[in-house]
C-alpha atoms as a PDB file:
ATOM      1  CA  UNK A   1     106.258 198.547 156.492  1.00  0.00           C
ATOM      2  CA  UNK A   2     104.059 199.742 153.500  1.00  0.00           C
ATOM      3  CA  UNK A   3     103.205 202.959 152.979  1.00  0.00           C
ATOM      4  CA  UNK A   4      99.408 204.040 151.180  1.00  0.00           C
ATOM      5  CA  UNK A   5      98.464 207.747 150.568  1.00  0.00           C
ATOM      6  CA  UNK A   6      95.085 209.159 151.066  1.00  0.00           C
ATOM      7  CA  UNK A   7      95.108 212.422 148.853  1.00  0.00           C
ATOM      8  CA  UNK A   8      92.464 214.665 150.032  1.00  0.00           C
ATOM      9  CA  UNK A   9      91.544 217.228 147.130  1.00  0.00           C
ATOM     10  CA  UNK A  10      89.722 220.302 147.217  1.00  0.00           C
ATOM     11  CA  UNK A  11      86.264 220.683 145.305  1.00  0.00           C
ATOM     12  CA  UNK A  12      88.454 222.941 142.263  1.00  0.00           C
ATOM     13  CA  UNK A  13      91.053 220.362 142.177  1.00  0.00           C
ATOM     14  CA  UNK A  14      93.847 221.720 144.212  1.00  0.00           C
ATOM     15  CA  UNK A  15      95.608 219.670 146.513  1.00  0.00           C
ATOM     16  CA  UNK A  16      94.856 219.912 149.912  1.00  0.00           C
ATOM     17  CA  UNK A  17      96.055 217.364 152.491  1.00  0.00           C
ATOM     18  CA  UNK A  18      98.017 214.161 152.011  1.00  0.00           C
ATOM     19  CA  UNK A  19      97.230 211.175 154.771  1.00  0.00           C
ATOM     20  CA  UNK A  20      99.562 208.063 154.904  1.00  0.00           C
ATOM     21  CA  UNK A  21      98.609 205.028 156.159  1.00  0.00           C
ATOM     22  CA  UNK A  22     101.293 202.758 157.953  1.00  0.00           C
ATOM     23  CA  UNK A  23     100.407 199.113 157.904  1.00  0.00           C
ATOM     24  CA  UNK A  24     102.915 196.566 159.741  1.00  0.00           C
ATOM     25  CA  UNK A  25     102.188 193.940 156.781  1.00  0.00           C
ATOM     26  CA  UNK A  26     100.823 193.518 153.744  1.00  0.00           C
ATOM     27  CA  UNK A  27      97.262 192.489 154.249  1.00  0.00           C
ATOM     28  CA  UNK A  28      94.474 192.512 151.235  1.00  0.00           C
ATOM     29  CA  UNK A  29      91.640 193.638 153.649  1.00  0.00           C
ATOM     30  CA  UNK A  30      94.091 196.560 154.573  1.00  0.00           C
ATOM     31  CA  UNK A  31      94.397 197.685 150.765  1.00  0.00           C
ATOM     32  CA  UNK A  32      90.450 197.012 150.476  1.00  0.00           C
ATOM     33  CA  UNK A  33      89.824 199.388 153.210  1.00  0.00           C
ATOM     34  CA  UNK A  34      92.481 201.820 151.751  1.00  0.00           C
ATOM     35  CA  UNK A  35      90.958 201.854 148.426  1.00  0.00           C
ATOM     36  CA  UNK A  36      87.302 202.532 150.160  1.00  0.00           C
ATOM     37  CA  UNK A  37      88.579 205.054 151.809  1.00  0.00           C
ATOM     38  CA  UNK A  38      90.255 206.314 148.578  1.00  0.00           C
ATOM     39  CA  UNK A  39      86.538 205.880 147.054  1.00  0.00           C
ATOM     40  CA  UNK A  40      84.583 207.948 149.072  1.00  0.00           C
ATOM     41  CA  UNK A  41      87.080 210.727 149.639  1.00  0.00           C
ATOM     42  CA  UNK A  42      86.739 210.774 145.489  1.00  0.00           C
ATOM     43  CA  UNK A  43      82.546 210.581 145.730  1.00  0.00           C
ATOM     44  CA  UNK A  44      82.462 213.216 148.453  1.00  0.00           C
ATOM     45  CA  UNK A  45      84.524 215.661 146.370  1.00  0.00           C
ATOM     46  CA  UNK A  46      82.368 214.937 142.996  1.00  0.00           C
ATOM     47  CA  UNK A  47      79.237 215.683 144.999  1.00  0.00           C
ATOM     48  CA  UNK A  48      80.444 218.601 145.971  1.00  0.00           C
ATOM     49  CA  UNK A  49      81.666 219.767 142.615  1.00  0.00           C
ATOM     50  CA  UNK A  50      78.865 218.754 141.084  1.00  0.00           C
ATOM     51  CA  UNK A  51      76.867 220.976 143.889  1.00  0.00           C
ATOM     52  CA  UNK A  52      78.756 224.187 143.090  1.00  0.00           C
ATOM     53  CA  UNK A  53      78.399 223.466 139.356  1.00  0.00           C
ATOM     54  CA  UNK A  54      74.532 223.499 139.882  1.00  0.00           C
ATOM     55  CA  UNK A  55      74.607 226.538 141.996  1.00  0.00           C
ATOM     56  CA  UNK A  56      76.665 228.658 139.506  1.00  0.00           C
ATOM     57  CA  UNK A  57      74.334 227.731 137.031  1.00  0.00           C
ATOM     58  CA  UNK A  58      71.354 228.998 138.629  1.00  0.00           C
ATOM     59  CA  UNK A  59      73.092 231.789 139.789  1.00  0.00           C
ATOM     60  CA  UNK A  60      73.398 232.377 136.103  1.00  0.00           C
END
């Protein structure tokens, strides 16, 4: 049994939910999709920081 964390973090960096993923056996399309999953998590949060930067600045 392997164990791979999804980290979810907020937009300002702070921690915020922790997934694990169980697979039976090792399997390199498993850790593909794990590190997709990883990837996009990381995008969404970027976009969204990068969002609020923009906003405080024309707020500004």
């Amino acid at each position: 049994m392997t164990d791979y964390h999804l980290a979810h973090t907020s937009w300002d960096g702070n921690p915020q939910l922790k997934h694990t993923v169980r697979f039976e056996r090792f399997s390199d399309r498993k850790l593909e999709i794990v590190n997709e999953l990883n990837y996009g998590i990381r995008r969404r949060i970027y976009q969204k920081r990068n969002c609020l930067e923009k906003e405080l600045e024309i707020a500004w």
